[in-house]
Every structure is written in C-alpha cells, then in structure tokens.
Protein backbone atom coordinates (compact mmCIF):
# COMPACT_ATOMS: atom_id res chain seq x y z
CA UNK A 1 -54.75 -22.64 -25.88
CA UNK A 2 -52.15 -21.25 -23.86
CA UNK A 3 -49.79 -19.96 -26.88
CA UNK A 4 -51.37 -19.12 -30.44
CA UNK A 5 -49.45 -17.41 -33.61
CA UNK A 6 -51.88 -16.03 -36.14
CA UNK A 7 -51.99 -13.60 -39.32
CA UNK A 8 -53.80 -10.41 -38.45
CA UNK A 9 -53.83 -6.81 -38.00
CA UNK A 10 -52.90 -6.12 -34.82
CA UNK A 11 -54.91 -3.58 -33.86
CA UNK A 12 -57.89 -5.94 -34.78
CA UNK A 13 -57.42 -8.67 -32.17
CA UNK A 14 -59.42 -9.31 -29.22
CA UNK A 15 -57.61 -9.58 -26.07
CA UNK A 16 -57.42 -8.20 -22.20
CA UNK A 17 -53.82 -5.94 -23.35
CA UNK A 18 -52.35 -5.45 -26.78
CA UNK A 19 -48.62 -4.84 -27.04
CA UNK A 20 -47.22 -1.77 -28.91
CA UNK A 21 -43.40 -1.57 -30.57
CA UNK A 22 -43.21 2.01 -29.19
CA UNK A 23 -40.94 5.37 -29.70
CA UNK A 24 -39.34 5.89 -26.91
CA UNK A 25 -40.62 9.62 -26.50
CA UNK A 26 -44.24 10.65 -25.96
CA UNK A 27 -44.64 11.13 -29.72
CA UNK A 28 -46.46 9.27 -32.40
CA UNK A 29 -43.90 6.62 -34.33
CA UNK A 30 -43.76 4.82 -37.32
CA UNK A 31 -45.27 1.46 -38.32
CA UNK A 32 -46.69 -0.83 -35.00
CA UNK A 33 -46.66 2.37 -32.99
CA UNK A 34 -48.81 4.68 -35.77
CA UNK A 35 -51.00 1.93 -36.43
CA UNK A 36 -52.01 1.62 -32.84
CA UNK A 37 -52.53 5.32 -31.92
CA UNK A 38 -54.87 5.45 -35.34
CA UNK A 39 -56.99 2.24 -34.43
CA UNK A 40 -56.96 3.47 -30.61
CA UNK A 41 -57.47 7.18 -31.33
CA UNK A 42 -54.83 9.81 -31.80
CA UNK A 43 -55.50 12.46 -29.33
CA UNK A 44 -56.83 10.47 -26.42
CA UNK A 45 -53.91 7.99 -26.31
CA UNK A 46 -51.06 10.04 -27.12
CA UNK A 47 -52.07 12.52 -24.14
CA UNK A 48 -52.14 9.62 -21.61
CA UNK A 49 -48.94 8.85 -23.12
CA UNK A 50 -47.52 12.42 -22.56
CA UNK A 51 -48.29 12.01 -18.99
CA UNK A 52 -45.80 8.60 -18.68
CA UNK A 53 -42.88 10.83 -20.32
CA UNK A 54 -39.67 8.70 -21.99
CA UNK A 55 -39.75 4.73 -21.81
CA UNK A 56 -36.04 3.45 -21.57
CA UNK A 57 -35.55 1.03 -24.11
CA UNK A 58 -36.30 -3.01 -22.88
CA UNK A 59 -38.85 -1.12 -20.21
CA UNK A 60 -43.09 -1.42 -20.38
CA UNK A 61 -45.66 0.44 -19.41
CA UNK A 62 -49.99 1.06 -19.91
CA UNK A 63 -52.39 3.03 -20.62
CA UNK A 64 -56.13 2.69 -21.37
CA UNK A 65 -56.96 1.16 -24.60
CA UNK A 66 -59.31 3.15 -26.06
CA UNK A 67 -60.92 2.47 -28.97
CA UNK A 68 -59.10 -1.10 -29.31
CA UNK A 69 -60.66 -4.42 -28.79
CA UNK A 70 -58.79 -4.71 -25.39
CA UNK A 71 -58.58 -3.27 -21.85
CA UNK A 72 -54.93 -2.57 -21.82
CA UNK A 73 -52.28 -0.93 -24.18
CA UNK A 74 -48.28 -2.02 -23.13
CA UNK A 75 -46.00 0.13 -24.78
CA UNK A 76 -42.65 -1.28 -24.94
CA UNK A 77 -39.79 0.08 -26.49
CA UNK A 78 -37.84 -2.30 -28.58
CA UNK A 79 -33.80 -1.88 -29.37
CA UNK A 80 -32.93 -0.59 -32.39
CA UNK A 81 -29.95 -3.48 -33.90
CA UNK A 82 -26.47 -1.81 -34.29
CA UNK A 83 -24.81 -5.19 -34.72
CA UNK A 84 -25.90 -7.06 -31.83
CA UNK A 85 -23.00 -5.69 -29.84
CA UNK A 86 -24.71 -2.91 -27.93
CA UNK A 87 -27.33 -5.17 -25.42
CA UNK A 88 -30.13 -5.28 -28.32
CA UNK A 89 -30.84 -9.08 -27.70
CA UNK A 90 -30.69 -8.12 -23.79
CA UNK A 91 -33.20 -5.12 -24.23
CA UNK A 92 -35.40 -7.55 -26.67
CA UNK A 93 -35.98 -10.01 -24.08
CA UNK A 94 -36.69 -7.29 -21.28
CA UNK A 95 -39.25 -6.23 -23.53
CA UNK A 96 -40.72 -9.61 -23.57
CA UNK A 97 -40.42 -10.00 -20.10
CA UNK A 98 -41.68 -6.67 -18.70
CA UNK A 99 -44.80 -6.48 -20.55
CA UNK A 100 -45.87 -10.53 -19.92
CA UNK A 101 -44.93 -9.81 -16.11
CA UNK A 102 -47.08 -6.17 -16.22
CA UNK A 103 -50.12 -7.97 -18.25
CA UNK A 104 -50.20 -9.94 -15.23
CA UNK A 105 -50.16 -7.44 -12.74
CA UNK A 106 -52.77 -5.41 -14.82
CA UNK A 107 -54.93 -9.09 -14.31
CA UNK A 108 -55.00 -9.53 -17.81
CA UNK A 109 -56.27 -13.36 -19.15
CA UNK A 110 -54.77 -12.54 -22.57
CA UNK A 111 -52.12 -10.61 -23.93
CA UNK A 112 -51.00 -10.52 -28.23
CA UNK A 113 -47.45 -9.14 -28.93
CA UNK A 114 -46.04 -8.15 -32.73
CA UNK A 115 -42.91 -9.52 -33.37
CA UNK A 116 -40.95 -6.56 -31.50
CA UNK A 117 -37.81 -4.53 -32.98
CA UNK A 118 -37.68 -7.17 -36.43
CA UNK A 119 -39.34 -4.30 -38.98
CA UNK A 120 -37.81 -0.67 -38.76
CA UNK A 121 -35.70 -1.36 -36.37
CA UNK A 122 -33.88 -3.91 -38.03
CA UNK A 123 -33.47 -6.60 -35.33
CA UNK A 124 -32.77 -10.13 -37.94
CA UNK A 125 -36.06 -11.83 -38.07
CA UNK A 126 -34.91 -15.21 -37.14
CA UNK A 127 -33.56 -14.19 -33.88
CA UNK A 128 -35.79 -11.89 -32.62
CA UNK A 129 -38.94 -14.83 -33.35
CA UNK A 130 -36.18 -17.00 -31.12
CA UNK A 131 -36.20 -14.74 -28.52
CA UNK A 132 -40.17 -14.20 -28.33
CA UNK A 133 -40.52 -17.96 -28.40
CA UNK A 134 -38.00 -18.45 -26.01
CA UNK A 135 -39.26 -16.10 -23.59
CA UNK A 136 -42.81 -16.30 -24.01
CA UNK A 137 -42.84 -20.38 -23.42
CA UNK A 138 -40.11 -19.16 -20.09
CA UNK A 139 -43.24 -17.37 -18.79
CA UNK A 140 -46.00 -19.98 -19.89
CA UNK A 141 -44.27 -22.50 -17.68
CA UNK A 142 -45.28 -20.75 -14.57
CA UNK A 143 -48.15 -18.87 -15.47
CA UNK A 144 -51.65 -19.04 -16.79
CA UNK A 145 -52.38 -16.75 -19.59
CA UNK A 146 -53.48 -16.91 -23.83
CA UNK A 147 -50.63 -15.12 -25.48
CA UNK A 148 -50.64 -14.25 -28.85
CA UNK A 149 -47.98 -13.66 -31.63
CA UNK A 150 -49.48 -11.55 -34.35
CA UNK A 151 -48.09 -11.23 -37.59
CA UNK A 152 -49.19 -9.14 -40.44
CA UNK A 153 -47.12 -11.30 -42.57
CA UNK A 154 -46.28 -14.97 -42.70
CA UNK A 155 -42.56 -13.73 -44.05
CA UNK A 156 -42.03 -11.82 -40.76
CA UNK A 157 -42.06 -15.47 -39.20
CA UNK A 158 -38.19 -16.42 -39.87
CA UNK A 159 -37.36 -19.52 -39.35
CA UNK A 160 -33.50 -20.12 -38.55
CA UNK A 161 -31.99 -20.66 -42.76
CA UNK A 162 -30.33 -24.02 -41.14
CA UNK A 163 -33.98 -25.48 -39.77
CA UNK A 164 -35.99 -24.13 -42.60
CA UNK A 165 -33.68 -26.10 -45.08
CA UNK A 166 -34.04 -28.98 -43.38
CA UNK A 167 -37.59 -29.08 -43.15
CA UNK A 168 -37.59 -28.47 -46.75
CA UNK A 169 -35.61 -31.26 -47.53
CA UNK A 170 -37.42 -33.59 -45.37
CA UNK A 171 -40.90 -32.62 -47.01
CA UNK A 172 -39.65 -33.20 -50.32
CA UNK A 173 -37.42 -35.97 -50.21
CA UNK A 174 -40.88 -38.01 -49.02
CA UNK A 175 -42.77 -36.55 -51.20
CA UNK A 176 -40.83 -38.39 -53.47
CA UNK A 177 -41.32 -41.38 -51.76
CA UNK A 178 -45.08 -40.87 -51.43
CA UNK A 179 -44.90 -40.78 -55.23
CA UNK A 180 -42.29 -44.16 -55.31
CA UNK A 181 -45.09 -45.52 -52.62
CA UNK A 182 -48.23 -44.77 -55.02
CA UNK A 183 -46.54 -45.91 -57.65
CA UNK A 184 -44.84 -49.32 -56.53
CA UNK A 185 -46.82 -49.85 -53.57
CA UNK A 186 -49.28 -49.03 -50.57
CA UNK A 187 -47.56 -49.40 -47.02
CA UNK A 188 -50.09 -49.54 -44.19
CA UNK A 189 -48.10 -47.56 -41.69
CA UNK A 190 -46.13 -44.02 -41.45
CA UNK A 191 -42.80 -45.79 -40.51
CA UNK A 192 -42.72 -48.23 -43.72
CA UNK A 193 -43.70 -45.29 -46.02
CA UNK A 194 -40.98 -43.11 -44.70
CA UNK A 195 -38.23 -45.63 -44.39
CA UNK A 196 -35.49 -45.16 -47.01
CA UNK A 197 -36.46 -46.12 -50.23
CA UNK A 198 -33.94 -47.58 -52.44
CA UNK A 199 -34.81 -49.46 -55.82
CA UNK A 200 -33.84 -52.89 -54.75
CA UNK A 201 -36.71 -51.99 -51.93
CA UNK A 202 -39.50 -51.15 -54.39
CA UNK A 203 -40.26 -54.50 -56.25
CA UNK A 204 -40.85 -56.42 -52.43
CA UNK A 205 -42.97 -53.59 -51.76
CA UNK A 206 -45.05 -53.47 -54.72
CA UNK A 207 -45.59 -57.21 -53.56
CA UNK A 208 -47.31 -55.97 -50.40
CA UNK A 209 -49.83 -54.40 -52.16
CA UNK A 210 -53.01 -56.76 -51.74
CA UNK A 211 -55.68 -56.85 -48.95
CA UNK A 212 -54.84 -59.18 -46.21
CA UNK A 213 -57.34 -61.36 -45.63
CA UNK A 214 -59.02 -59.61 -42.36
CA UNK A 215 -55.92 -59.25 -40.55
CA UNK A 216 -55.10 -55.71 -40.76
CA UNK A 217 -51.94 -56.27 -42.76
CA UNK A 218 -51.03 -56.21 -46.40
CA UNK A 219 -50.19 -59.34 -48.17
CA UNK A 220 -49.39 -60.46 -51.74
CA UNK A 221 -51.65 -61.42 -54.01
CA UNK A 222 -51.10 -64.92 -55.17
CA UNK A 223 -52.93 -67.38 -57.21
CA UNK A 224 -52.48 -71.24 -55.50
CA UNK A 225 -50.42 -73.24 -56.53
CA UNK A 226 -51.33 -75.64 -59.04
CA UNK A 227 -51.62 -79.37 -58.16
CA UNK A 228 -50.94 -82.46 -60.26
CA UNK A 229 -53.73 -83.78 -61.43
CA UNK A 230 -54.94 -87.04 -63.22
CA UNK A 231 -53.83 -86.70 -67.06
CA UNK A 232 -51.29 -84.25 -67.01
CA UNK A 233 -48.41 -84.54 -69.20
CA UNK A 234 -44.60 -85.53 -67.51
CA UNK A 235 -43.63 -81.99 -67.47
CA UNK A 236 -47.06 -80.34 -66.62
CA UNK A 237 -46.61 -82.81 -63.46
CA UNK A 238 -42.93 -81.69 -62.41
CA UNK A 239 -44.04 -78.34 -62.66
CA UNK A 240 -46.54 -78.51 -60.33
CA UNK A 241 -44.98 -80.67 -58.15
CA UNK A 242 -42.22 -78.28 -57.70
CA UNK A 243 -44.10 -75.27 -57.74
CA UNK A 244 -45.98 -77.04 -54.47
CA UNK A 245 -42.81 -77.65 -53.04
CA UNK A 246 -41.80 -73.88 -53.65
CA UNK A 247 -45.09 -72.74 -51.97
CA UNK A 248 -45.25 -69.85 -49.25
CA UNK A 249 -47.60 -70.84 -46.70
CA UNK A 250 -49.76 -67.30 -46.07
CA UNK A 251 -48.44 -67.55 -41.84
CA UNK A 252 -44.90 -66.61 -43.63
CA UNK A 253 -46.18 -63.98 -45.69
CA UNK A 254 -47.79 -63.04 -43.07
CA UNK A 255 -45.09 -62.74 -40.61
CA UNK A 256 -43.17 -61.27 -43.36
CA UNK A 257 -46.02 -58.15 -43.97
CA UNK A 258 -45.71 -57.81 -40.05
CA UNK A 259 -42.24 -57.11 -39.90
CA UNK A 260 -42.48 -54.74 -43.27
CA UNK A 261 -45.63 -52.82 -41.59
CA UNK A 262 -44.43 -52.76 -38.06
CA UNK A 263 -47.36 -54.66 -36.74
CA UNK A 264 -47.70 -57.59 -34.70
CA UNK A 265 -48.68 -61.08 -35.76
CA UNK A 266 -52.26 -61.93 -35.31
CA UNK A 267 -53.38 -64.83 -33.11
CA UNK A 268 -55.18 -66.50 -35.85
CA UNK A 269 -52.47 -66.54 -37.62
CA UNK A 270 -50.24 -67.98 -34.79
CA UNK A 271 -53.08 -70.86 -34.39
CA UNK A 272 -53.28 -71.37 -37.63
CA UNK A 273 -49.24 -71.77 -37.80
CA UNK A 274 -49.18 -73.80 -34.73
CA UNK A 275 -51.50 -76.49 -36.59
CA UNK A 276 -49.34 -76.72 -39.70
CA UNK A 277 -46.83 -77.43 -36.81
CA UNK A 278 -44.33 -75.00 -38.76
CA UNK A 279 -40.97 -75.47 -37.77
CA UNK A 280 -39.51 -73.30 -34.81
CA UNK A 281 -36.11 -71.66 -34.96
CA UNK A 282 -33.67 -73.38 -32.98
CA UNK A 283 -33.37 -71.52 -29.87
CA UNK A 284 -37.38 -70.86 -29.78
CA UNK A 285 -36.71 -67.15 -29.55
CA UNK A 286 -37.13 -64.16 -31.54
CA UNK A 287 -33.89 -62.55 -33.41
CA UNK A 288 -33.71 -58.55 -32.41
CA UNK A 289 -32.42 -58.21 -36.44
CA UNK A 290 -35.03 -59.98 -37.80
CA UNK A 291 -37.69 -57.08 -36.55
CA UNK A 292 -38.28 -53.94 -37.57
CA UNK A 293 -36.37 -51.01 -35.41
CA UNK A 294 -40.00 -49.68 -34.83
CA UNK A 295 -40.79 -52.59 -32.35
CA UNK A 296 -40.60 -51.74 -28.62
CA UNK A 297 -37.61 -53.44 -27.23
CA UNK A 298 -40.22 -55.71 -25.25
CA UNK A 299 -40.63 -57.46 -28.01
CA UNK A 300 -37.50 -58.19 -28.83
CA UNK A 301 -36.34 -59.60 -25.97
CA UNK A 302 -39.72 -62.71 -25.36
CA UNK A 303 -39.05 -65.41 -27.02
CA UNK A 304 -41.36 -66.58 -29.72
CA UNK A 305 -43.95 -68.87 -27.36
CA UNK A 306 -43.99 -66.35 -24.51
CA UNK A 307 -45.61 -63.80 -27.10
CA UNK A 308 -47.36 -65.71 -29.19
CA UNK A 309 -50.84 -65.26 -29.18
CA UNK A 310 -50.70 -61.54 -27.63
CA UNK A 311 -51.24 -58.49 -28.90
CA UNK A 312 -48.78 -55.19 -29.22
CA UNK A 313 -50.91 -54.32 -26.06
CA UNK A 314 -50.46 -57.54 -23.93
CA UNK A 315 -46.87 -57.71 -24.83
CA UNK A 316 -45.86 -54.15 -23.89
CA UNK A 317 -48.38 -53.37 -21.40
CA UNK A 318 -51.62 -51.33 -21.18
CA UNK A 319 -53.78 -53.78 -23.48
CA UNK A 320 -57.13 -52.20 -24.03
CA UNK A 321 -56.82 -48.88 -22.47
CA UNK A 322 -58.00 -45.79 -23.84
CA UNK A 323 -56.15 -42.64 -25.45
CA UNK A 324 -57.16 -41.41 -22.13
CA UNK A 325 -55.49 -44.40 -19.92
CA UNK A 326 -52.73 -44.42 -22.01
CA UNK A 327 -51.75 -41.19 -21.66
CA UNK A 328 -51.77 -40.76 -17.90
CA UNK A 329 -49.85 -43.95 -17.30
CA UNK A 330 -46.72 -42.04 -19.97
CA UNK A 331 -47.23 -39.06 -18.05
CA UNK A 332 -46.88 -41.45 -14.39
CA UNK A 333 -43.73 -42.85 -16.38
CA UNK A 334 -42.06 -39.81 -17.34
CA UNK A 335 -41.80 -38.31 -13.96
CA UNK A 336 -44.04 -34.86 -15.02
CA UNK A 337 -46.56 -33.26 -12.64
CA UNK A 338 -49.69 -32.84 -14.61
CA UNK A 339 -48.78 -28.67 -14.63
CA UNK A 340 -45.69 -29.47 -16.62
CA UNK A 341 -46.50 -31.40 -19.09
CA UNK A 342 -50.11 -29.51 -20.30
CA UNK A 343 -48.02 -26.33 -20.44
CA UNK A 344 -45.33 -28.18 -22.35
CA UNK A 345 -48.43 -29.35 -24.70
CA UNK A 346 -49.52 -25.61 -24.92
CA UNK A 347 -53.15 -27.15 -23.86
CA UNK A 348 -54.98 -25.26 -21.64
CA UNK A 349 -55.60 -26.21 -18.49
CA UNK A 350 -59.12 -26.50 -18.40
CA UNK A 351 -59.24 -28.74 -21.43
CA UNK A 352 -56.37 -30.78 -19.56
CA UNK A 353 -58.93 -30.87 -16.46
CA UNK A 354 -61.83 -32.53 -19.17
CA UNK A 355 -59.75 -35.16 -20.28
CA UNK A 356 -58.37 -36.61 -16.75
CA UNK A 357 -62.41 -36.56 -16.24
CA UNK A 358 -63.43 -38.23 -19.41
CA UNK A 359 -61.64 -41.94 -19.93
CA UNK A 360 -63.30 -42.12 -23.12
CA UNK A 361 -61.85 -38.73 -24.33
CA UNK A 362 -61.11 -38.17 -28.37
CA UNK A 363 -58.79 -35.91 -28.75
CA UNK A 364 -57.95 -34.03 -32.05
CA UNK A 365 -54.75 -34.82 -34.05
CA UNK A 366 -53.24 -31.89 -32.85
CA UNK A 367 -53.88 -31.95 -29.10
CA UNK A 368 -52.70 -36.03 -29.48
CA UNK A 369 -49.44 -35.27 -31.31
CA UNK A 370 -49.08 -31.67 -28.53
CA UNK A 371 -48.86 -34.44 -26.03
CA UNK A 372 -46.92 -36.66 -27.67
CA UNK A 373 -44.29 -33.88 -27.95
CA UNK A 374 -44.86 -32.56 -24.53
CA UNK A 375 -43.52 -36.27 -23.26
CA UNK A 376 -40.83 -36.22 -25.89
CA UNK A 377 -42.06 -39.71 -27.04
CA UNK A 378 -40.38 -41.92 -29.72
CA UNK A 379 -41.99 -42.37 -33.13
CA UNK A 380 -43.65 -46.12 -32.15
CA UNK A 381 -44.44 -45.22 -28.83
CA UNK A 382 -46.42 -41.59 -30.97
CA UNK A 383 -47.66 -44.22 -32.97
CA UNK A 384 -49.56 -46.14 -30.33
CA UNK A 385 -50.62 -43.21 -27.90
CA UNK A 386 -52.45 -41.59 -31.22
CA UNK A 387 -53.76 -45.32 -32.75
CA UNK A 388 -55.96 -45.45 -29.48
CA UNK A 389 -57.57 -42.67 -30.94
CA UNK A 390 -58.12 -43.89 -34.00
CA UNK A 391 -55.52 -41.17 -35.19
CA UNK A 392 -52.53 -42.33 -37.94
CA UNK A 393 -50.11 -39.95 -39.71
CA UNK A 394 -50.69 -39.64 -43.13
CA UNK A 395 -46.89 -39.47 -45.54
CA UNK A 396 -48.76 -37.35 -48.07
CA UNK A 397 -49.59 -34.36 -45.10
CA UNK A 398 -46.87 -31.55 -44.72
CA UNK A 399 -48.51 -31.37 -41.48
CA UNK A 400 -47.90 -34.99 -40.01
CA UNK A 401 -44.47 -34.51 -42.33
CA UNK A 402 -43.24 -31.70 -40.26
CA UNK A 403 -44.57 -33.37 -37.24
CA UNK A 404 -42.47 -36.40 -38.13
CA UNK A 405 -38.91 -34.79 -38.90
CA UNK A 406 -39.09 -32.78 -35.19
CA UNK A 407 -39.84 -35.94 -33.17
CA UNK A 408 -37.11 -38.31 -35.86
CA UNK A 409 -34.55 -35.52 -34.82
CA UNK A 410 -35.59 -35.14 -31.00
CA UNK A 411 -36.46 -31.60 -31.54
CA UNK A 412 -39.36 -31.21 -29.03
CA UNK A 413 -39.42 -27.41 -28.24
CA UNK A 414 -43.39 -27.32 -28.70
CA UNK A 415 -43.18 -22.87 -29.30
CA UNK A 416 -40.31 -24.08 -32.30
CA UNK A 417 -42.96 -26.77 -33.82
CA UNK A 418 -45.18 -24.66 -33.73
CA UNK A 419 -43.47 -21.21 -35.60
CA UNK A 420 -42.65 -24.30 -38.00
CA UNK A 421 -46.11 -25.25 -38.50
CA UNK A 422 -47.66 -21.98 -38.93
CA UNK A 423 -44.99 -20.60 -41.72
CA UNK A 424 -46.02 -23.88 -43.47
CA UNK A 425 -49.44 -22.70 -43.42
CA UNK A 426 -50.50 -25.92 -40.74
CA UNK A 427 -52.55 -25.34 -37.86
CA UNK A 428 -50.50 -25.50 -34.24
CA UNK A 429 -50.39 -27.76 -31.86
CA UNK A 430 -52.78 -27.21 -28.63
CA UNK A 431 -56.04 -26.56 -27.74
C-alpha cells in the first residue's frame, strides 16, 4: 500500500526513515523530538545533530538512526501557529515536502511522518491533517514509496467539524433506516435500503419481504386466489370470482420487485409473460419514470422488446466478464494511464501488476471499492464493478456507510476517505 495511517508509537515503526517534529537548535525538545532521541539514544544522536547546527523552520535534514527500527532519521522543524498569518501553513507544507523529496534522495522505500506542528506547537488539527494529506498524495502521484501517518492518538486525526458532522448524520440517519428496514422489511440491494424512507414507503416494503421464487428478487407472499367451485353459496361465488379478477399475475410483481430492488427482469420471467401474452404499453417502450434512478441510462432508452430477454450485462455491455475485465475496460473508458489510477487507488503497484495478470482476480472489498473511487464511479456503476466479485455493501456497516456518503456526494479524494475511515475505526482503502 502506497499510503497507510495507523495508531502507534512512533518510535516503534518499521521503516527505511522516520520523521522527527524537531527544535530548531541542536538541543533535545519536547514531545516527538524527546521521544525520538530516547528510543534512538541520547548521546549518539544528539552529537550527530550538533554537527548539522540550526534547521530553519519548513527545512529537513538526516542523520543515522540509531537504535530505531529504520535507516534514516529526518528532522524537520515544524512552524509554531501565531494565527496563521506569519507563513505557518507555508512552512508546514515545506516540511512535508522536504523530507518526502530527501527520503527519496536518501533511497528510502518507506518513510512514517507524525502529524507535524498539531501538538505543542499548536498548529489546528484539522488543517494541519489537510495539509499532510494534501501533500503527501501531491508526492504519491509521481513517486513510488509506503508512507506512513502515525498517530499516537485517534483524536489527533481531525476531521474538518463541517465533514465530520456530516458523516455523522449520514451514519445515523440509516441506521435508522436499517432499523425501519428490519423491522418493516428486507431490501435486497444497498440503493433500496438507503433510499428515503418515509411511512407511506414502509407498508409496500414490508410486502417485499418473501423469497422470490429462484429469481434473485424479493416478492410478496401471497396465497392464490380462490376459485369458484361446485356448491358454493351466491356470495362465496362473487367473492371469488372477483377476487380472480383482482389477481396479480407474479410477472407484475415481479417487474414491480425489479424496479424496487434495482435489478433487471429475468428471462423466465419475460417468457413466461410473453405466453400469458400480457398486454404491451402502447408505444412498446420503456418509460424513463417508471425505473428506478439506479438503472444505467441504457436501459432507459431500449424499448421493452429490444431488451427483453437480456441481462443488466447484455444490455449495458460487458456481459460475463470478470471483476478483472470489467475493470480494465472503466479504466480504457475513463481516459487514465494505468500509473494514475493505481496511485489514485493507493494500491501498490506490484499488486496492480498481479491483477492485469490474473483475469480471474478476487479482490478484497477494500481494494474493489479503492478502485471504484480511484475512477470516481457512480453508485450503480460501484455496484456492478464490486457484484462481479461477489462483493455487496452491507446498510448495517459504518464502513460501506462511510463509503457510500463520499461516492453519493462525489467526494473522491482517496487520502480524505481514508483519514475518514480510520477515525471511524474502519480499515483504509488499498492494498
């Protein structure tokens, strides 16, 4: 993975240079820059730093490691905030920059940076994680290196108070409806389940509850209609004559449970319409209101015999291809080189080079959905890139939740979704 964020000490983590917050004269500091010259040893790292001298703020330099679990140690000296007036966001992203651009000319393969200037220094949280992001996924674009965000503690990880809120809000307005949906009703697809709910909605979908009948697709449960029979009385014989008059066929219902569940109508089910000889609308063609949003607009615009009988797949293009196939021919479409779109992923480029190999590739959930963010796909689009991996969001998962409110809101800054994810507790995106 090209870009991680974890909780840790660090002076504890493994990599080819570790990044130190530190004073700007050859003299041991306070927090970051104590902790390091304990874990590194005292004496041996604070003469090589006496023979460097002063570091300029926003500047970087190196010296041996020491006892650390790396080869490198970039000191950096980080701004101290006087109001944001004074160059501090300036001198924060030099600090960024410098020591990514010197890790590289040291050779390193893997560099982990504390969240510089946002303790003692009293940079605001939310804006200095910004700026890391922001320059840290600058330099990822062009270059191949691991780097990793430590933090001691998940509340150094600010997220901005306006996209924090939101996120909230999103997670627990359908977490009420994941409660409405349990109680009234069991959607079969991500989009139904986080549609708005409203209570005129809830008694149709408590009607799609039942299993239906091999097709994939949710349909009421019904008993059949009652037939006259020999020896009823006058009124038990109206009743079931109208009651058979009143009768859904199951190729409605059907058709019906499609639209609700954003899935398309089953050939069976079109056969076994076609021999009823069901009545066809006027104009022989589909109406764009009468399907769900969620359809691609190739559906919408057939008419009603030139798709029936195909699948999602035929209709759309790209029927029976892989996870694999699939995603090559969106990355052909979007216009992406290969380079740009596994470093917009954050998937490393070896992994990228296995997949492009393998046609039957499985990815994980969260390489799938890194991808599907990296093209800045649509939600049905998402949908069918991740189903031919036998991968479906779930609207009970705060992961697949947050997941869902970035893509809804064409938020697709992968080093954001991620600094979301991990302050949620979820595991990032990548691999």
């Amino acid at each position: 993975m090209a870009f991680e964020i974890i909780r840790n000490d660090i002076t504890r983590v493994a990599a080819d240079a570790v990044v130190n917050t530190a004073n700007p004269r050859p003299v041991i500091g306070g927090g970051t820059d104590s902790a390091v010259y304990r874990a590194a040893g005292s004496e041996a790292l604070l003469a090589a730093r006496q023979k460097i001298g002063d570091i300029p703020p926003g500047q970087a330099v190196s010296t041996p490691a020491f006892r650390l679990p790396a080869r490198y140690i970039i000191h950096t000296v980080g701004p101290i905030w006087q109001g944001g007036g004074h160059g501090e966001r300036e001198a924060l992203r030099a600090c960024y920059a410098n020591s990514l651009a010197l890790a590289e000319a040291l050779g390193c393969e893997s560099v982990a940076f504390p969240l510089i200037s946002t303790g003692s220094y009293g940079f605001p949280k939310e804006e200095g994680l910004r700026i890391a992001l922001e320059e840290i996924g600058r330099f990822l674009l062009t270059h191949e290196m691991r780097v990793i965000l430590v933090v001691f503690d998940p509340d150094a990880l600010a997220l901005s108070e306006g996209l924090s809120g939101e996120i909230d809000r999103f997670i627990d307005e359908h977490t009420v409806r994941e409660l409405q949906r349990r109680e009234y009703g069991s959607p079969t697809s991500l989009n139904m389940a986080l549609s708005p709910v409203g209570e005129e909605d809830l008694p149709r979908r408590k009607k799609t509850e039942s299993a239906g009948r091999g097709w994939g697709v949710r349909l009421p449960r019904r008993s059949r209609p009652k037939e006259p029979r020999e020896g009823d009385s006058p009124k038990e014989a109206r009743g079931a004559e109208k009651a058979a008059e009143e009768r859904v066929e199951p190729e409605a219902e059907l058709l019906d449970a499609c639209r609700q569940n954003d899935r398309p109508f089953p050939q069976e089910a079109r056969e076994s319409a076609r021999e009823r000889e069901a009545p066809a609308e006027e104009d022989g063609a589909w109406e764009a209101s009468a399907l769900p949003t969620a359809y691609p607009a190739a559906l919408q615009q057939e008419s009603l015999p030139d798709i029936a009988g195909k699948s999602l797949d035929e209709v759309v293009g790209g029927a029976g291809q892989t996870f694999q196939q699939k995603l090559f021919a969106l990355i052909d479409a979007s216009g992406m080189d290969d380079v740009t779109v596994y470093k917009k992923a954050n998937i490393d480029r070896k992994v990228f080079s296995r997949i492009r190999c393998k046609p039957d590739y499985k990815p994980k959930k969260k390489t799938a959905l890194a991808f599907a963010i990296a093209l800045e796909l649509d939600m049905p689009t998402m949908t069918d890139l991740l189903s031919r991996a036998e991968i479906a969001l779930s609207p009970s998962s705060t992961f697949d939740l947050i997941i869902t409110y970035f893509i809804t809101n064409k938020k697709y800054d992968i080093f954001e979704i991620n600094a979301a994810l991990f302050k949620y507790g979820q595991p990032i995106l990548g691999q």
